[in-house]
PDB file of N, CA and C in Angstrom:
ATOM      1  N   UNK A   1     113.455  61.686  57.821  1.00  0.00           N
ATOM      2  CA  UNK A   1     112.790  61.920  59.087  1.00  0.00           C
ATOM      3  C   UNK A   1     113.195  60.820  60.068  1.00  0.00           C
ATOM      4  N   UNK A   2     113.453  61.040  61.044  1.00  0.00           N
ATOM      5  CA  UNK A   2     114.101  60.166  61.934  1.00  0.00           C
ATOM      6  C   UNK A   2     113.032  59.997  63.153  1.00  0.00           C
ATOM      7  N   UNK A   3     112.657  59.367  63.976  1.00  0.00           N
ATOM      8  CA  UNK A   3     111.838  59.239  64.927  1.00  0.00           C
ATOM      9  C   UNK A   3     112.886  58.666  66.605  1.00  0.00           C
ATOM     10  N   UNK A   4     112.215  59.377  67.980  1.00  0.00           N
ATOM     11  CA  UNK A   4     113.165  58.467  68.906  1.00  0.00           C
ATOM     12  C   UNK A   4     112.151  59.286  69.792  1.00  0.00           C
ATOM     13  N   UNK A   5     112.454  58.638  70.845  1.00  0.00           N
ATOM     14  CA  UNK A   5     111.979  58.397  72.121  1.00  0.00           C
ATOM     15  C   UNK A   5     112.767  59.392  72.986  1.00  0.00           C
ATOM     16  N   UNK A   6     112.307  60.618  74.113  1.00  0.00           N
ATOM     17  CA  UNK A   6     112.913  61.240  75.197  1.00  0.00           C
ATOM     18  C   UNK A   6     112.609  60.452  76.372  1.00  0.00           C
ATOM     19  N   UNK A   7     113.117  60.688  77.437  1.00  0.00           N
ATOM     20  CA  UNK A   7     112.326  59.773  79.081  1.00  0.00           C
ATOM     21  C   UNK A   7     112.295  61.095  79.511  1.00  0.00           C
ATOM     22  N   UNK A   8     110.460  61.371  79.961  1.00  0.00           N
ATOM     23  CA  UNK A   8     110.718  62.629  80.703  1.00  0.00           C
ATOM     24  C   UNK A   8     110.206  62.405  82.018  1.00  0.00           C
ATOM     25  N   UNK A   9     110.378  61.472  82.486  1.00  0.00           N
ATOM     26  CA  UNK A   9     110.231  61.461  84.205  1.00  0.00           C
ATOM     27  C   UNK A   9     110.804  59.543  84.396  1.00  0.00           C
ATOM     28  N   UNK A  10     110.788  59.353  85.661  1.00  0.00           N
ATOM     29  CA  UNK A  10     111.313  58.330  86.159  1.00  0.00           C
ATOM     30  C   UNK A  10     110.385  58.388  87.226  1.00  0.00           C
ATOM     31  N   UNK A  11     109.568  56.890  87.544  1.00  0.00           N
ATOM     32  CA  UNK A  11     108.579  56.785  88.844  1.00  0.00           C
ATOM     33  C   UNK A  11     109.732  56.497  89.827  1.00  0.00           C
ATOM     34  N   UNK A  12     109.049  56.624  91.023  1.00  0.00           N
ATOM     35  CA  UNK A  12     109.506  56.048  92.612  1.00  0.00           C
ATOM     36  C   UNK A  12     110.001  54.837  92.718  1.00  0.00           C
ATOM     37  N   UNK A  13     111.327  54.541  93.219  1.00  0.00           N
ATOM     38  CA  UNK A  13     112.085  53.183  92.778  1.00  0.00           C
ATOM     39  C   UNK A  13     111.236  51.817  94.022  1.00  0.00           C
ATOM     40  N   UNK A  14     109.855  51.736  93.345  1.00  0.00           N
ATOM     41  CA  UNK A  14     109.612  50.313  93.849  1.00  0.00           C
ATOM     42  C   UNK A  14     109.004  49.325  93.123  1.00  0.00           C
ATOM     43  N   UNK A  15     108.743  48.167  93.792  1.00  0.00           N
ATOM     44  CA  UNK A  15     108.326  46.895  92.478  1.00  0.00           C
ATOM     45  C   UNK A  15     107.239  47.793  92.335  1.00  0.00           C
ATOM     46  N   UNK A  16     106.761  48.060  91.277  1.00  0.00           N
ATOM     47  CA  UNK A  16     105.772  48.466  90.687  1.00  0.00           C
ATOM     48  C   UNK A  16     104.517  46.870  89.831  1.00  0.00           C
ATOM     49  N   UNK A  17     103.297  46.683  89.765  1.00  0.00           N
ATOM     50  CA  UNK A  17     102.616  46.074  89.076  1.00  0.00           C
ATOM     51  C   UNK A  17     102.899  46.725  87.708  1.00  0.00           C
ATOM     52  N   UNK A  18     101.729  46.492  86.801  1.00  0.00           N
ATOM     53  CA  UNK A  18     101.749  46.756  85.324  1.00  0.00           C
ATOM     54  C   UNK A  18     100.847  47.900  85.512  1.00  0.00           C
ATOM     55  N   UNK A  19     101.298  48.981  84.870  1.00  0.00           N
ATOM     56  CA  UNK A  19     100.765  50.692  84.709  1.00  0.00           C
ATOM     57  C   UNK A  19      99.573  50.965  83.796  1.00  0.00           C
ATOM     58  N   UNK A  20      98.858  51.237  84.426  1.00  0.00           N
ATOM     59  CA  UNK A  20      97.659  52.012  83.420  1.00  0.00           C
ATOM     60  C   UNK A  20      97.591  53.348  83.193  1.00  0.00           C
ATOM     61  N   UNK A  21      96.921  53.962  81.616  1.00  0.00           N
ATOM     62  CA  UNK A  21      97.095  55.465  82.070  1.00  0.00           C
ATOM     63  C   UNK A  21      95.531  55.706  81.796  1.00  0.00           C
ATOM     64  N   UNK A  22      95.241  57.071  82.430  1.00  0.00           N
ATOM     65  CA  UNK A  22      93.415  57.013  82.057  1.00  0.00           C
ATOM     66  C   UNK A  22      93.432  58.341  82.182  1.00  0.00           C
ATOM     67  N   UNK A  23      92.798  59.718  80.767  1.00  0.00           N
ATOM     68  CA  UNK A  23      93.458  60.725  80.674  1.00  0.00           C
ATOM     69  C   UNK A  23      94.555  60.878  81.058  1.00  0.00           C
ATOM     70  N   UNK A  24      94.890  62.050  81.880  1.00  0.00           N
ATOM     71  CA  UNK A  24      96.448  62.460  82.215  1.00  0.00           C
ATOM     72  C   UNK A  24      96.843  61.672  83.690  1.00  0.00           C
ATOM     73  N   UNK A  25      96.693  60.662  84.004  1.00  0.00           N
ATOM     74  CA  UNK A  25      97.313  59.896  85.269  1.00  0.00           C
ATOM     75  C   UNK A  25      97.475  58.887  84.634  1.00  0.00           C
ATOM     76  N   UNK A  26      98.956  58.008  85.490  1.00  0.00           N
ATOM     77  CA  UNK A  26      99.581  57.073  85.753  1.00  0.00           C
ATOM     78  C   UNK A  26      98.744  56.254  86.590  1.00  0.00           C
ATOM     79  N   UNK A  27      98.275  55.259  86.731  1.00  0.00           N
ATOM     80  CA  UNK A  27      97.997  54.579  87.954  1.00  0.00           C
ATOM     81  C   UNK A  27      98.789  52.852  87.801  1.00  0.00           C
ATOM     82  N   UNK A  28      99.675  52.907  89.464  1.00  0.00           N
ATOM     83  CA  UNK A  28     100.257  51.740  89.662  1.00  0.00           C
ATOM     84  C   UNK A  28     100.222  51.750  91.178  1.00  0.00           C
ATOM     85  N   UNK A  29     100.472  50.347  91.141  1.00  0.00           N
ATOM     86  CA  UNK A  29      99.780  49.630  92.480  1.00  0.00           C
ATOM     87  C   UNK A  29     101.685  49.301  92.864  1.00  0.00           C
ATOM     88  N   UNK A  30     101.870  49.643  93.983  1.00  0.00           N
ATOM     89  CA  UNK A  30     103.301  49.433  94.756  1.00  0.00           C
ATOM     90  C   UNK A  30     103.038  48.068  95.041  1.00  0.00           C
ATOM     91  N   UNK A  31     103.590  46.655  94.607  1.00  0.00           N
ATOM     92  CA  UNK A  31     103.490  45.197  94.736  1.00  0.00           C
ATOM     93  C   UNK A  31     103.916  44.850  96.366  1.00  0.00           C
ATOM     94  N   UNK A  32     105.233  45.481  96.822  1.00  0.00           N
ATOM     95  CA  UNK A  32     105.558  45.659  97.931  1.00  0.00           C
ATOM     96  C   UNK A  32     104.928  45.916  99.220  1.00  0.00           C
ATOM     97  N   UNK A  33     104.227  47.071  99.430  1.00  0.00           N
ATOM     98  CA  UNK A  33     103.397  47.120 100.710  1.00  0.00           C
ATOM     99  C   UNK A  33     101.514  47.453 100.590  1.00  0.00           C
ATOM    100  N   UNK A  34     100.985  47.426  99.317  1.00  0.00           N
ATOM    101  CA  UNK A  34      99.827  46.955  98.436  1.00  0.00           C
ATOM    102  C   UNK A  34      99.534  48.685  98.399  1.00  0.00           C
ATOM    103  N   UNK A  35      99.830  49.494  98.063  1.00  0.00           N
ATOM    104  CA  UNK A  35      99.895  51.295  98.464  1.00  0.00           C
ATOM    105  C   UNK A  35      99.459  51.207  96.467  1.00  0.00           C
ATOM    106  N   UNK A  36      98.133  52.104  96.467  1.00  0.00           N
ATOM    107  CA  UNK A  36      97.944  52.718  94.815  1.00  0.00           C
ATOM    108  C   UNK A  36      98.460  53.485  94.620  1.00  0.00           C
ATOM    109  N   UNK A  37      99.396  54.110  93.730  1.00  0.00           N
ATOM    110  CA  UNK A  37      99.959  55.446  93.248  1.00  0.00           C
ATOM    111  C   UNK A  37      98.924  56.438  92.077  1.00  0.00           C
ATOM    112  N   UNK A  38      99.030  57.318  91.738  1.00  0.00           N
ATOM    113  CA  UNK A  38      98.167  58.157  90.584  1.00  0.00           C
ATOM    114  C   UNK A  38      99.638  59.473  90.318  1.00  0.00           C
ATOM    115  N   UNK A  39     100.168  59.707  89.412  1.00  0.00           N
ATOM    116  CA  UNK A  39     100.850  60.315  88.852  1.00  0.00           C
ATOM    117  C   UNK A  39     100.835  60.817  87.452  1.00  0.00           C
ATOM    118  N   UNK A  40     100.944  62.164  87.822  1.00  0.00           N
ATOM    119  CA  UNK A  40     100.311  62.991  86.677  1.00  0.00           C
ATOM    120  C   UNK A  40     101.551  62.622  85.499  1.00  0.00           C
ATOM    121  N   UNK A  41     100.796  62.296  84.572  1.00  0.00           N
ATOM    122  CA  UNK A  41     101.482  61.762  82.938  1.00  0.00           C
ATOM    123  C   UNK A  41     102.432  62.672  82.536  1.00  0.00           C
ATOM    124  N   UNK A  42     102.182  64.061  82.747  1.00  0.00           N
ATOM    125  CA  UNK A  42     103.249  64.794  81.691  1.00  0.00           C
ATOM    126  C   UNK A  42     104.580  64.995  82.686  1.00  0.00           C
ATOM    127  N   UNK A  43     104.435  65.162  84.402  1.00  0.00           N
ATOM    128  CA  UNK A  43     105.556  65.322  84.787  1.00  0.00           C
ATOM    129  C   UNK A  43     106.323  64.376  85.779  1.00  0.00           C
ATOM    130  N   UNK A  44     105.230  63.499  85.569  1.00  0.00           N
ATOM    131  CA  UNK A  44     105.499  62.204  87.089  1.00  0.00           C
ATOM    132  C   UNK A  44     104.945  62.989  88.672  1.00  0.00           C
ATOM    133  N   UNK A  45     104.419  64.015  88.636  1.00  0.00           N
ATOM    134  CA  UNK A  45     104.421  64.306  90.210  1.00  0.00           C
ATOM    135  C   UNK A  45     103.034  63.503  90.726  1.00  0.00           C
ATOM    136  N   UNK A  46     103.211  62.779  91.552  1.00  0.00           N
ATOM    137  CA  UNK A  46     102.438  62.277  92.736  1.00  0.00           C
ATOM    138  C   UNK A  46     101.045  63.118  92.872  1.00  0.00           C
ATOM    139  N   UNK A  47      99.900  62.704  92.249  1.00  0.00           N
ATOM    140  CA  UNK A  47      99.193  63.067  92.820  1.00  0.00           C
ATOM    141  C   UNK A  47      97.805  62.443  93.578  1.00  0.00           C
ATOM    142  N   UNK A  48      98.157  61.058  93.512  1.00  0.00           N
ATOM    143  CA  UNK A  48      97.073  60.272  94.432  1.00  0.00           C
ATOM    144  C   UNK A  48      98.009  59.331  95.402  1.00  0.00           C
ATOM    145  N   UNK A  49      97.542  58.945  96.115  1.00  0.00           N
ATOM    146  CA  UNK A  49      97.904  57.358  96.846  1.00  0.00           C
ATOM    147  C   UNK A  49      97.231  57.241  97.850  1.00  0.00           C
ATOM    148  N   UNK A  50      97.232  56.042  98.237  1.00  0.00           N
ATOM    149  CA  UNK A  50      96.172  54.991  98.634  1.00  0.00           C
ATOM    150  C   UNK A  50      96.616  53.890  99.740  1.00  0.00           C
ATOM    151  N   UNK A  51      96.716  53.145 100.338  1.00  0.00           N
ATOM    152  CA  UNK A  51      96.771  51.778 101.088  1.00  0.00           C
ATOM    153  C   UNK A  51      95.847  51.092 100.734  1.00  0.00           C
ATOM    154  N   UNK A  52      96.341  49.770 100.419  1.00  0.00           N
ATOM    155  CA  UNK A  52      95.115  48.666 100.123  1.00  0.00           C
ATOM    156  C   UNK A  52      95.385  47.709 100.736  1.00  0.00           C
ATOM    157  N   UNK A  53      96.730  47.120 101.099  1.00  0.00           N
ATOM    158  CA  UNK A  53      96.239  45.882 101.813  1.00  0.00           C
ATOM    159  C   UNK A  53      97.597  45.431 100.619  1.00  0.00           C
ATOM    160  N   UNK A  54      97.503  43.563 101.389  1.00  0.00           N
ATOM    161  CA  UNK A  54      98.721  43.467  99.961  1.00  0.00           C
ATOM    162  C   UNK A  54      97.995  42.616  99.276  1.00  0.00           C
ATOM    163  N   UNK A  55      98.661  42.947  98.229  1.00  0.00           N
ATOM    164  CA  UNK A  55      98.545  42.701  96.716  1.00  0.00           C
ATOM    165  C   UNK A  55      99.576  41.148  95.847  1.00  0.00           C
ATOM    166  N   UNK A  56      99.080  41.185  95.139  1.00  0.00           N
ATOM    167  CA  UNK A  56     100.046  40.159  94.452  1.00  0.00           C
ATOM    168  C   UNK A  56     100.689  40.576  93.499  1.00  0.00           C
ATOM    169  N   UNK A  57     101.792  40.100  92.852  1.00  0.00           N
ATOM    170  CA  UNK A  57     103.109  40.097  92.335  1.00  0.00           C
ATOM    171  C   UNK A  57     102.928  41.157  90.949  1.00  0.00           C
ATOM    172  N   UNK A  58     101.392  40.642  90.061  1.00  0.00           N
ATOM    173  CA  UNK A  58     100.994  41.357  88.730  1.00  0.00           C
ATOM    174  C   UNK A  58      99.673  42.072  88.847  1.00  0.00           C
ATOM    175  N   UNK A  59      99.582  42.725  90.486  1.00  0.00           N
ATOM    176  CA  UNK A  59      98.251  43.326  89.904  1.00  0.00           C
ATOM    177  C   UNK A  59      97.981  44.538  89.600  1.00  0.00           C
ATOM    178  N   UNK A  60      97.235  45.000  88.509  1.00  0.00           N
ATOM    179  CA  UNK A  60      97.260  45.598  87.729  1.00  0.00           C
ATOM    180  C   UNK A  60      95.847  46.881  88.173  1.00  0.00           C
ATOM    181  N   UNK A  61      95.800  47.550  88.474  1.00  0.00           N
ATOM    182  CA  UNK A  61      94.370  48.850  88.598  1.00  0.00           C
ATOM    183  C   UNK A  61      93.379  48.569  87.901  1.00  0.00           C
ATOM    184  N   UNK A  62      92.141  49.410  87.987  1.00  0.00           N
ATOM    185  CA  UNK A  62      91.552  49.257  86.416  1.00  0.00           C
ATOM    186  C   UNK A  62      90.528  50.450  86.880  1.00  0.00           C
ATOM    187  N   UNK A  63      90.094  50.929  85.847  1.00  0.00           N
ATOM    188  CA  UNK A  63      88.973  52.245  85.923  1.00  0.00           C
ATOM    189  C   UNK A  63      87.480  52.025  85.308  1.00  0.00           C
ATOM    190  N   UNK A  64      86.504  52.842  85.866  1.00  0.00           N
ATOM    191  CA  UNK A  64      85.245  52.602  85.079  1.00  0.00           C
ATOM    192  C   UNK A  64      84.557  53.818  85.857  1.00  0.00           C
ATOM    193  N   UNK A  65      84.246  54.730  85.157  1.00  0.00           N
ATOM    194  CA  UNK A  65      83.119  55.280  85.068  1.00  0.00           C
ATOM    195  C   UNK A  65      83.626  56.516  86.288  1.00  0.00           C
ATOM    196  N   UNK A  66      84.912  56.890  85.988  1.00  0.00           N
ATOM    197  CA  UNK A  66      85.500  57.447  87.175  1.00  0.00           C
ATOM    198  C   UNK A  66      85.918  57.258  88.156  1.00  0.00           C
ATOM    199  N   UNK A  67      85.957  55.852  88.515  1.00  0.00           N
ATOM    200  CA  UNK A  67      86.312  54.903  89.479  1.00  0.00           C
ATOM    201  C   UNK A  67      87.755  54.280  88.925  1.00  0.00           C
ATOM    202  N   UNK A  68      88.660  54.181  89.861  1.00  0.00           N
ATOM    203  CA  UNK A  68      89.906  52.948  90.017  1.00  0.00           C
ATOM    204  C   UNK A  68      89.949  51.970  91.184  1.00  0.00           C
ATOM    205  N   UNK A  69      89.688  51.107  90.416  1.00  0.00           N
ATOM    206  CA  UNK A  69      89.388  49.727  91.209  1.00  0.00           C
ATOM    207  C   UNK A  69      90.839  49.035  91.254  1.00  0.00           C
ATOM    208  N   UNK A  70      91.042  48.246  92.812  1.00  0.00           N
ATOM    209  CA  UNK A  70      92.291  47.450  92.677  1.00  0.00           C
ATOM    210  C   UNK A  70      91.707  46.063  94.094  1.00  0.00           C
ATOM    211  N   UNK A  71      92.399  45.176  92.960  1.00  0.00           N
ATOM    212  CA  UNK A  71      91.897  43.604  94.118  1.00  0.00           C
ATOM    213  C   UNK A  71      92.920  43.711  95.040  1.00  0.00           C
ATOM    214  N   UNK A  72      92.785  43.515  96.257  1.00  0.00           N
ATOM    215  CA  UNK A  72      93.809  43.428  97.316  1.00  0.00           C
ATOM    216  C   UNK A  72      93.248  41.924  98.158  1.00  0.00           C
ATOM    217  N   UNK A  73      94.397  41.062  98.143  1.00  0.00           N
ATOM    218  CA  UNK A  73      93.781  40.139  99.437  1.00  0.00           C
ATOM    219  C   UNK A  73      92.547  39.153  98.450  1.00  0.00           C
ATOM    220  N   UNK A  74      91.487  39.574  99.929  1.00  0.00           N
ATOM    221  CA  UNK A  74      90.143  38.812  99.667  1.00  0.00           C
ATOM    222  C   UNK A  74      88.961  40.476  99.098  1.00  0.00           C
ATOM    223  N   UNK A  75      89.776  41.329  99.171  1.00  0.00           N
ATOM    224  CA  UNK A  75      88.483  42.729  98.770  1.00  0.00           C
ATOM    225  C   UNK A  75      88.968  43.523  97.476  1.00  0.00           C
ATOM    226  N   UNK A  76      87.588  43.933  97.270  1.00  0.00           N
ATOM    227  CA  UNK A  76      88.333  45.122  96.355  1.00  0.00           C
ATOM    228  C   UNK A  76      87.864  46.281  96.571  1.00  0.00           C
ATOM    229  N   UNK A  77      88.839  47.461  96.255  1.00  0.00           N
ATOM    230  CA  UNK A  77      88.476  48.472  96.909  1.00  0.00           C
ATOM    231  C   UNK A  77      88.561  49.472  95.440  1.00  0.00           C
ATOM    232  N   UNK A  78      87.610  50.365  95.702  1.00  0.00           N
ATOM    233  CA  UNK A  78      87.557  51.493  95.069  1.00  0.00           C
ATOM    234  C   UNK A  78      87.174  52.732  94.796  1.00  0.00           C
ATOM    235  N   UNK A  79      88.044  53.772  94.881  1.00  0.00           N
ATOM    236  CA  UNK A  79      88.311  55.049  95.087  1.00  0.00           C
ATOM    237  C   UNK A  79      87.385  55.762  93.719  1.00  0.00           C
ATOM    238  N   UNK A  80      86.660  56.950  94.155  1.00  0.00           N
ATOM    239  CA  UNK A  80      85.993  57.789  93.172  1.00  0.00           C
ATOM    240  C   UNK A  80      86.931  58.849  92.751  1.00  0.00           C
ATOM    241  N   UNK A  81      87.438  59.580  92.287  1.00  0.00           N
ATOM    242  CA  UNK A  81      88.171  60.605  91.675  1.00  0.00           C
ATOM    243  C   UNK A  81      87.206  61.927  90.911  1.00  0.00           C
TER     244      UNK A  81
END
């Protein structure tokens, strides 16, 4: 039995932070102009984004209770889904 890896999508070519997944979404924070992404897991298509403000170099999303929270700056902001 042999085991390996396919790539079945490729995100949007920007600095990306570190990716979370929560059920079937992607969520990453664009490091570049502080913008949240949400991309559906099985095919990569786009289905949230956001403006936040900018961000720093590793920041990372986070979820609770149906909520994705992201620190921008001096605030944090967060979106209900």
């Amino acid at each position: 039995m042999s085991s390996s890896f396919s790539l079945l999508w490729k995100g949007p070519g920007f600095p990306a932070g570190p990716p979370i997944v929560t059920g079937d979404i992607v969520w990453v924070v664009d490091t570049s102009n502080g913008r949240l992404h949400g991309f559906e897991a099985k095919t990569g298509t786009e289905v949230f984004s956001a403006q936040t403000g900018p961000v720093t170099m590793f920041t990372t999303p986070s979820t609770a209770s149906g909520w994705v929270i992201v620190a921008a700056g001096n605030k944090v902001y967060a979106f209900h889904l």
